[in-house]
PDB file of N, CA and C in Angstrom:
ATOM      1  N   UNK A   1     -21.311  17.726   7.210  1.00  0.00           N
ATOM      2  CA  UNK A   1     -19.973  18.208   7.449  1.00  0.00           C
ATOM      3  C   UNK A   1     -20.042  19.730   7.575  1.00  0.00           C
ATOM      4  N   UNK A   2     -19.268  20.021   8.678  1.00  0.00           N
ATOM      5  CA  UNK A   2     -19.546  21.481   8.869  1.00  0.00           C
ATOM      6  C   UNK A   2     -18.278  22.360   8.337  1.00  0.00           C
ATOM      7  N   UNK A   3     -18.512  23.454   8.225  1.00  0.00           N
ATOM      8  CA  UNK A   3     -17.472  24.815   7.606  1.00  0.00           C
ATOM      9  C   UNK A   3     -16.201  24.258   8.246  1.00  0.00           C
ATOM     10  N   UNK A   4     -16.148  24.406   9.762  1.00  0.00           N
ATOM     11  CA  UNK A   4     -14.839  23.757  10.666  1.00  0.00           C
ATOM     12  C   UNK A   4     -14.515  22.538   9.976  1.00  0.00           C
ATOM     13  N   UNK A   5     -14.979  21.602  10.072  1.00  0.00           N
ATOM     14  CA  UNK A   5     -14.492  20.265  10.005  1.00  0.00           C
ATOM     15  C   UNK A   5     -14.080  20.148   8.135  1.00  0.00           C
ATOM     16  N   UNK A   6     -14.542  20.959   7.598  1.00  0.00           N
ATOM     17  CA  UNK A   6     -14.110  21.130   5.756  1.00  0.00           C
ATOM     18  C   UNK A   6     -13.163  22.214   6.015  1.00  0.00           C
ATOM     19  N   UNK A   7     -12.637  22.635   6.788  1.00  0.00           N
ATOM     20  CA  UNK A   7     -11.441  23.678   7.273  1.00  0.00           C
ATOM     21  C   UNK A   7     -10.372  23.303   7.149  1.00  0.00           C
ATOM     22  N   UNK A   8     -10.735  22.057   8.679  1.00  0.00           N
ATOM     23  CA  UNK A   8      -9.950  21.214   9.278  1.00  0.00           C
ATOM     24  C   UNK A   8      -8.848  20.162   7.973  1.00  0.00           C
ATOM     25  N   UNK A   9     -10.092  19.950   7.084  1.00  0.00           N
ATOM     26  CA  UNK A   9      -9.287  18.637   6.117  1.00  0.00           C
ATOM     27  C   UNK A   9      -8.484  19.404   4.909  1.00  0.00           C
ATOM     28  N   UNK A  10      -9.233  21.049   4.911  1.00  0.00           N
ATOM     29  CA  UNK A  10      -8.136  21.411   3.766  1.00  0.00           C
ATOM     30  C   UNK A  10      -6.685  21.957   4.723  1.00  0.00           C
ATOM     31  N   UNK A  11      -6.744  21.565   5.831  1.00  0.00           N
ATOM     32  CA  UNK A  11      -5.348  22.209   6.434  1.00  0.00           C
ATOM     33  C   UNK A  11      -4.655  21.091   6.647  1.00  0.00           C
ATOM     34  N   UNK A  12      -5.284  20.191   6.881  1.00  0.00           N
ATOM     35  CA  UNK A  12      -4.154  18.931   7.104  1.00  0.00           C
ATOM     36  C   UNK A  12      -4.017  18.303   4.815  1.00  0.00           C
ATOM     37  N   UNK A  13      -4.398  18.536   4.059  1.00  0.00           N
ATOM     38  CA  UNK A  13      -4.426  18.189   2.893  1.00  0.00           C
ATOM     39  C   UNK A  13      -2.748  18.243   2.588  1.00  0.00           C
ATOM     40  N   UNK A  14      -2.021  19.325   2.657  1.00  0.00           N
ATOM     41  CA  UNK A  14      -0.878  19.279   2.689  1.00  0.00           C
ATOM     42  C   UNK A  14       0.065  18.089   3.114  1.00  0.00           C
ATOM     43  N   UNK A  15      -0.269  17.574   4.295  1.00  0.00           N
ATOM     44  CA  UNK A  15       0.080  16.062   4.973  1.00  0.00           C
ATOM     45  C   UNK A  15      -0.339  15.158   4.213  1.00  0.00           C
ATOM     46  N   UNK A  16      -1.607  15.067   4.056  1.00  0.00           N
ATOM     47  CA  UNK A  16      -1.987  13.696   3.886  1.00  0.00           C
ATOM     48  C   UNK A  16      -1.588  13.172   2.121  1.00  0.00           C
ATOM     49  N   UNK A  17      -1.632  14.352   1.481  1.00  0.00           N
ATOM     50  CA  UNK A  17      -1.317  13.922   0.041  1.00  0.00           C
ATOM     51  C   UNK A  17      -0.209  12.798  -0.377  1.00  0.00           C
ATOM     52  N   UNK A  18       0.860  13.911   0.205  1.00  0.00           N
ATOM     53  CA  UNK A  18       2.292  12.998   0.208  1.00  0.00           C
ATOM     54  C   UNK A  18       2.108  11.274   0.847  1.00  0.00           C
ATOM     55  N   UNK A  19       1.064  11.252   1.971  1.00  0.00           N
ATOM     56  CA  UNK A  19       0.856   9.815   2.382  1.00  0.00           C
ATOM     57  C   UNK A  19       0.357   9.224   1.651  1.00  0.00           C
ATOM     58  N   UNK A  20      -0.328   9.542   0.851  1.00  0.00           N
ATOM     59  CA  UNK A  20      -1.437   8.970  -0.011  1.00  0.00           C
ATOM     60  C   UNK A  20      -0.605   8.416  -0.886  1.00  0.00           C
ATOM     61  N   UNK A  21      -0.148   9.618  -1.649  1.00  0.00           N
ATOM     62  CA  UNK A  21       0.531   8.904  -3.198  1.00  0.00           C
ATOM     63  C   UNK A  21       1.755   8.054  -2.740  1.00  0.00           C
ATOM     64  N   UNK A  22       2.550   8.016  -1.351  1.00  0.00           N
ATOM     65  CA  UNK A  22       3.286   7.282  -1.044  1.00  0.00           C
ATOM     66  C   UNK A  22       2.762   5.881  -1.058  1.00  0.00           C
ATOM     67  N   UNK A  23       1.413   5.801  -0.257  1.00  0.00           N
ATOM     68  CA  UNK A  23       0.803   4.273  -0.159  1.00  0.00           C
ATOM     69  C   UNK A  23       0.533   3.825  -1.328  1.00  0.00           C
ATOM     70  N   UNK A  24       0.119   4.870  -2.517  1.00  0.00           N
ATOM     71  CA  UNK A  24      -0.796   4.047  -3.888  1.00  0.00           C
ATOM     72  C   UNK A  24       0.702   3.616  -4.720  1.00  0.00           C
ATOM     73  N   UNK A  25       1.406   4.254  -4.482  1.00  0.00           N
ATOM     74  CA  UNK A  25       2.716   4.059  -5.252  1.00  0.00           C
ATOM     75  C   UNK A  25       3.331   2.204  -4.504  1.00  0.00           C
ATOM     76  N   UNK A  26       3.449   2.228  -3.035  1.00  0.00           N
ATOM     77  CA  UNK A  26       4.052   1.311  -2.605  1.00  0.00           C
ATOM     78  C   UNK A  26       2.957  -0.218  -3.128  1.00  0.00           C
ATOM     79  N   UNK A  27       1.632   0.110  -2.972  1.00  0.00           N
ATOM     80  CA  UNK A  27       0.568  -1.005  -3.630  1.00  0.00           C
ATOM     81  C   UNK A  27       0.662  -1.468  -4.851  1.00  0.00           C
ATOM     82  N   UNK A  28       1.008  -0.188  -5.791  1.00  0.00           N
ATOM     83  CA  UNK A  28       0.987  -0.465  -7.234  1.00  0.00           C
ATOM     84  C   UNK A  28       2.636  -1.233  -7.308  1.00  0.00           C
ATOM     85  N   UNK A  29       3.399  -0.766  -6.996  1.00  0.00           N
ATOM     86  CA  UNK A  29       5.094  -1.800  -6.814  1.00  0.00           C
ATOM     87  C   UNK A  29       4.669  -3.208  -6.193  1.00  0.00           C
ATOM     88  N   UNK A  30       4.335  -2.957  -5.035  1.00  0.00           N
ATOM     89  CA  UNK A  30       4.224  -4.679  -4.469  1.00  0.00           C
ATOM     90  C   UNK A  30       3.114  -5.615  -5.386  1.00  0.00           C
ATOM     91  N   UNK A  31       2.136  -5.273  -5.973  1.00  0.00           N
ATOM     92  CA  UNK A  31       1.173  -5.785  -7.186  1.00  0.00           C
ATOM     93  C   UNK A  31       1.450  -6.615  -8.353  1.00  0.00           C
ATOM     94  N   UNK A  32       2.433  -5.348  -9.070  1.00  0.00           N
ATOM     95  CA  UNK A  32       3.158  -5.428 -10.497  1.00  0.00           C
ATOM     96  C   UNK A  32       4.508  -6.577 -10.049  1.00  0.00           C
ATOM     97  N   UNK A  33       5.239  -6.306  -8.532  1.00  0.00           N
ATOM     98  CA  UNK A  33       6.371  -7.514  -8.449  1.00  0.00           C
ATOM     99  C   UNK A  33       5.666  -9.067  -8.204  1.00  0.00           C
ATOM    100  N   UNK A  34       4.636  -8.579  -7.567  1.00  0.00           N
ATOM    101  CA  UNK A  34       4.068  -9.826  -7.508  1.00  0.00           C
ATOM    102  C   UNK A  34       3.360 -10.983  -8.182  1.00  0.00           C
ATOM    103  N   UNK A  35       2.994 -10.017  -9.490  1.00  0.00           N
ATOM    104  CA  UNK A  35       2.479 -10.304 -10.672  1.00  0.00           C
ATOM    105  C   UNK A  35       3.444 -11.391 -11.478  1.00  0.00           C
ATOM    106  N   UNK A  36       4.470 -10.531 -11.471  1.00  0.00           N
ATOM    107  CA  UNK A  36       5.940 -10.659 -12.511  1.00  0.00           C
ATOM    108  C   UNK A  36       6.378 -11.932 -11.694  1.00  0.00           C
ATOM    109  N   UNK A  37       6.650 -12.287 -10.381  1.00  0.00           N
ATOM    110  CA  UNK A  37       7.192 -12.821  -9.534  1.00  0.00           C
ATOM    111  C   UNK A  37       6.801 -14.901  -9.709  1.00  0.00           C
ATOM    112  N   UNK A  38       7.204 -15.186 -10.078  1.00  0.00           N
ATOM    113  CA  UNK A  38       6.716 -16.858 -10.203  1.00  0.00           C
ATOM    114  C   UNK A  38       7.260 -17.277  -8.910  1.00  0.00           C
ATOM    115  N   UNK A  39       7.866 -17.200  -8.140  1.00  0.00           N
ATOM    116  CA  UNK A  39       7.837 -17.612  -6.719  1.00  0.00           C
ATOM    117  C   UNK A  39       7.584 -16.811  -5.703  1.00  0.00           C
ATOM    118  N   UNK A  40       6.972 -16.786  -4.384  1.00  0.00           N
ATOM    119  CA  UNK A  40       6.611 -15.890  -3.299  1.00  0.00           C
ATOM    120  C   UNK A  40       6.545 -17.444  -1.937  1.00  0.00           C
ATOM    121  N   UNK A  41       6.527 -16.486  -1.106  1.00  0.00           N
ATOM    122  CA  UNK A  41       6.544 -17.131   0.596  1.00  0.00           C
ATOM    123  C   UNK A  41       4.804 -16.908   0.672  1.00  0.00           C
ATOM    124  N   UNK A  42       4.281 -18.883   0.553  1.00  0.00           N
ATOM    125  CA  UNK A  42       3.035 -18.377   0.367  1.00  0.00           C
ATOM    126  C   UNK A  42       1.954 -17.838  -0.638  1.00  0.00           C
ATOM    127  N   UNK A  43       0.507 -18.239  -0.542  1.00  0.00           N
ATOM    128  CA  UNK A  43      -0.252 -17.822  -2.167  1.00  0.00           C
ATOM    129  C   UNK A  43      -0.291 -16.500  -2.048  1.00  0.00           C
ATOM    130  N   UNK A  44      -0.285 -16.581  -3.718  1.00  0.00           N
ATOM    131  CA  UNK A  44      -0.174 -14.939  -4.214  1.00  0.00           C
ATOM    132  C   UNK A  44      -1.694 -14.496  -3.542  1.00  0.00           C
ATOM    133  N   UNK A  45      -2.430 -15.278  -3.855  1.00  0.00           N
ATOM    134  CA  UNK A  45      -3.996 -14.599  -3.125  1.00  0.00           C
ATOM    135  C   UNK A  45      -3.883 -14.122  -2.095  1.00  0.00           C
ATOM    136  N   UNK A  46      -3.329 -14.522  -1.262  1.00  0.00           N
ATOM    137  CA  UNK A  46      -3.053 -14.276   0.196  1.00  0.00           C
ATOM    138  C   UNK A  46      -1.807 -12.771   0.472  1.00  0.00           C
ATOM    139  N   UNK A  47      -1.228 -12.841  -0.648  1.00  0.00           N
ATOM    140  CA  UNK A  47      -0.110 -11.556  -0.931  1.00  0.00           C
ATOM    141  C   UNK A  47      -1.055 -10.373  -1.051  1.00  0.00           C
ATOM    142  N   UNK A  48      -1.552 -10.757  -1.780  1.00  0.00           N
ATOM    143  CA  UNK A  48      -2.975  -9.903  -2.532  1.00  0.00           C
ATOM    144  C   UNK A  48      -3.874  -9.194  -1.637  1.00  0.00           C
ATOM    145  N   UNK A  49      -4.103  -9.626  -0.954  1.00  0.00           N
ATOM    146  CA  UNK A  49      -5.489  -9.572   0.397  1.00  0.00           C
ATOM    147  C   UNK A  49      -4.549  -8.511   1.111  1.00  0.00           C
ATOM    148  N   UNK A  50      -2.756  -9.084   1.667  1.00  0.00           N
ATOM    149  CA  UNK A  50      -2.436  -8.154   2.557  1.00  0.00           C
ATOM    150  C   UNK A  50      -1.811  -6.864   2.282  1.00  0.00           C
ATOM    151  N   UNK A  51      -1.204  -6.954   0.926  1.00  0.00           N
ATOM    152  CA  UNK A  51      -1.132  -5.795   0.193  1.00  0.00           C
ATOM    153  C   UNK A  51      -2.577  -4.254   0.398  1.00  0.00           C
ATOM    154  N   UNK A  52      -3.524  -5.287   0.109  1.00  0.00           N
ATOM    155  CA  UNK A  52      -4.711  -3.893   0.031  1.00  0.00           C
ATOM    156  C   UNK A  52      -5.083  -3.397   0.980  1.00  0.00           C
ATOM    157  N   UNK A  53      -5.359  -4.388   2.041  1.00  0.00           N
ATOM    158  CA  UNK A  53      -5.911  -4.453   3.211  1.00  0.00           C
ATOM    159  C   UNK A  53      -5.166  -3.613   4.486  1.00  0.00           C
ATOM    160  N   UNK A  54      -3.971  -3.793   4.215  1.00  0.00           N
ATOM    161  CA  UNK A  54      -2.960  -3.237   5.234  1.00  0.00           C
ATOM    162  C   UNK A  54      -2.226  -1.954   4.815  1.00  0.00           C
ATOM    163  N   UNK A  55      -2.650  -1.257   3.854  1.00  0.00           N
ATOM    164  CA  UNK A  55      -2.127   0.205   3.415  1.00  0.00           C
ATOM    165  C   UNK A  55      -0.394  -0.078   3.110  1.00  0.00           C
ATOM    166  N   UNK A  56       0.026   1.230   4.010  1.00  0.00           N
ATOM    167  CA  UNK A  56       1.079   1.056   3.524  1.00  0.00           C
ATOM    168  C   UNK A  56       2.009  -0.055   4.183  1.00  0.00           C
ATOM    169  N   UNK A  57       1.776  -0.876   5.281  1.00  0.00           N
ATOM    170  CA  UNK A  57       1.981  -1.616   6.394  1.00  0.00           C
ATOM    171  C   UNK A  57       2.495  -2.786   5.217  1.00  0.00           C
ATOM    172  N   UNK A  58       1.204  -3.172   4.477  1.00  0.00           N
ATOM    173  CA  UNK A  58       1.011  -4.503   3.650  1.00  0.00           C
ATOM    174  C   UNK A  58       2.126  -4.497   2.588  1.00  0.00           C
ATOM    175  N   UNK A  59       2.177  -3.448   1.543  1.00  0.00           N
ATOM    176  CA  UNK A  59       3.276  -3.355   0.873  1.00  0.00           C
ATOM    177  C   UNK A  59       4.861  -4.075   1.710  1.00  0.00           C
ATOM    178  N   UNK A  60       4.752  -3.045   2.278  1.00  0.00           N
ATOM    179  CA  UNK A  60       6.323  -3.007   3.218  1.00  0.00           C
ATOM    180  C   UNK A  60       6.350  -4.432   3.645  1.00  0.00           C
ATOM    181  N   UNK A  61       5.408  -4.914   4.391  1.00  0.00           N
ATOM    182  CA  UNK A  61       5.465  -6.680   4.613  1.00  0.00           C
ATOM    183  C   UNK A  61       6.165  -7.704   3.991  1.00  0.00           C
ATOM    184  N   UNK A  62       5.264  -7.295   2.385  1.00  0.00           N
ATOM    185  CA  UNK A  62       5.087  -8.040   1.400  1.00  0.00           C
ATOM    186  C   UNK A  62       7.019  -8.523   1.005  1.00  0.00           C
ATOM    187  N   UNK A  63       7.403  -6.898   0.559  1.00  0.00           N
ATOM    188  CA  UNK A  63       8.405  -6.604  -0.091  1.00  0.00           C
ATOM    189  C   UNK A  63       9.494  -7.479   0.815  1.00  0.00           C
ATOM    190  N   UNK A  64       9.378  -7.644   2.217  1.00  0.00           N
ATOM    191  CA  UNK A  64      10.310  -7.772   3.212  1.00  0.00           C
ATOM    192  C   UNK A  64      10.503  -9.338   3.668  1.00  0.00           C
ATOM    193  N   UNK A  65       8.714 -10.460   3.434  1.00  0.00           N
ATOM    194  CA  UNK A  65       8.532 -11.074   4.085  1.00  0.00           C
ATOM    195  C   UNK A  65       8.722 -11.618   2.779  1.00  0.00           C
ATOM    196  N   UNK A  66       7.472 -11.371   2.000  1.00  0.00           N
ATOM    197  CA  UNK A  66       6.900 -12.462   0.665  1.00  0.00           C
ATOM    198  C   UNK A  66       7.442 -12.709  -0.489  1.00  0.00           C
ATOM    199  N   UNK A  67       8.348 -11.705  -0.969  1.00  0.00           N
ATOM    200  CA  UNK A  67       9.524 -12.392  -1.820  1.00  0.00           C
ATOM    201  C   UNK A  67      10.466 -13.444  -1.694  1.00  0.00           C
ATOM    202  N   UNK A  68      10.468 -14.139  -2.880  1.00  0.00           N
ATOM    203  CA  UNK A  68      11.457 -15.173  -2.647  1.00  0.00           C
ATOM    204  C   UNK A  68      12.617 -15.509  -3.907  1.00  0.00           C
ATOM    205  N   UNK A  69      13.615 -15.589  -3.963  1.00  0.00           N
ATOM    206  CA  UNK A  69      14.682 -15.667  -4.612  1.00  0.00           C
ATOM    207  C   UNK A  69      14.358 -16.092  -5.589  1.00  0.00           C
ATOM    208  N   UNK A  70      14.828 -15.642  -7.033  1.00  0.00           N
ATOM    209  CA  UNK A  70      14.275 -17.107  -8.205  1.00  0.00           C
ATOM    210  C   UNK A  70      15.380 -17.601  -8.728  1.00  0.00           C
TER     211      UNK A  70
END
Protein backbone atom coordinates (compact mmCIF):
# COMPACT_ATOMS: atom_id res chain seq x y z
CA UNK A 1 0.00 0.00 0.00
CA UNK A 2 1.38 3.15 -1.05
CA UNK A 3 1.63 6.83 0.79
CA UNK A 4 -1.35 7.87 -1.94
CA UNK A 5 -3.55 5.08 -1.55
CA UNK A 6 -3.08 5.35 2.77
CA UNK A 7 -3.96 9.14 1.89
CA UNK A 8 -6.71 8.23 -0.09
CA UNK A 9 -8.48 5.99 2.89
CA UNK A 10 -7.71 8.54 5.62
CA UNK A 11 -9.75 11.13 3.46
CA UNK A 12 -12.62 9.19 2.69
CA UNK A 13 -12.51 7.78 6.74
CA UNK A 14 -14.81 10.59 7.54
CA UNK A 15 -17.57 8.82 5.15
CA UNK A 16 -17.11 5.57 5.71
CA UNK A 17 -17.27 5.53 9.62
CA UNK A 18 -20.77 6.77 9.90
CA UNK A 19 -21.53 3.70 7.27
CA UNK A 20 -19.94 1.38 9.22
CA UNK A 21 -21.38 1.92 12.64
CA UNK A 22 -24.71 2.42 10.77
CA UNK A 23 -24.41 -1.28 9.28
CA UNK A 24 -22.96 -2.91 12.70
CA UNK A 25 -25.75 -1.19 14.55
CA UNK A 26 -28.58 -2.32 11.90
CA UNK A 27 -26.93 -6.29 12.20
CA UNK A 28 -26.72 -6.17 15.86
CA UNK A 29 -30.89 -4.96 15.92
CA UNK A 30 -31.95 -7.44 13.23
CA UNK A 31 -29.86 -10.44 15.37
CA UNK A 32 -31.06 -9.57 18.96
CA UNK A 33 -35.03 -9.21 17.22
CA UNK A 34 -34.49 -12.23 15.76
CA UNK A 35 -33.23 -13.98 18.60
CA UNK A 36 -36.15 -12.66 20.88
CA UNK A 37 -38.61 -13.30 17.94
CA UNK A 38 -40.43 -16.98 18.18
CA UNK A 39 -42.03 -16.46 14.84
CA UNK A 40 -40.29 -15.19 11.44
CA UNK A 41 -41.21 -15.65 7.48
CA UNK A 42 -39.00 -18.63 7.09
CA UNK A 43 -35.79 -20.35 9.17
CA UNK A 44 -34.10 -18.25 11.45
CA UNK A 45 -30.83 -19.89 9.85
CA UNK A 46 -31.66 -18.60 6.74
CA UNK A 47 -32.48 -14.93 8.52
CA UNK A 48 -29.08 -15.38 9.83
CA UNK A 49 -27.03 -16.03 6.61
CA UNK A 50 -28.91 -12.86 5.04
CA UNK A 51 -28.49 -10.57 7.77
CA UNK A 52 -24.46 -10.99 7.58
CA UNK A 53 -24.01 -11.62 4.22
CA UNK A 54 -25.90 -8.69 2.76
CA UNK A 55 -24.53 -5.68 4.98
CA UNK A 56 -26.71 -3.21 5.41
CA UNK A 57 -29.15 -4.48 2.47
CA UNK A 58 -29.78 -7.81 4.78
CA UNK A 59 -30.81 -6.05 7.95
CA UNK A 60 -33.29 -3.74 6.11
CA UNK A 61 -34.74 -7.02 4.29
CA UNK A 62 -34.96 -8.84 7.28
CA UNK A 63 -36.79 -6.07 9.35
CA UNK A 64 -39.25 -5.48 6.27
CA UNK A 65 -39.70 -9.04 4.86
CA UNK A 66 -38.89 -11.60 7.88
CA UNK A 67 -40.84 -10.49 10.71
CA UNK A 68 -43.93 -11.85 11.56
CA UNK A 69 -46.73 -10.79 13.92
CA UNK A 70 -46.95 -12.75 17.28
Amino acid sequence: MSEQDLQQLLDLAPLLVPVILIQLGLIVAALVDLIKRSKTRGPKWLWVVIILIFGIIGPIIYFVIGREDE
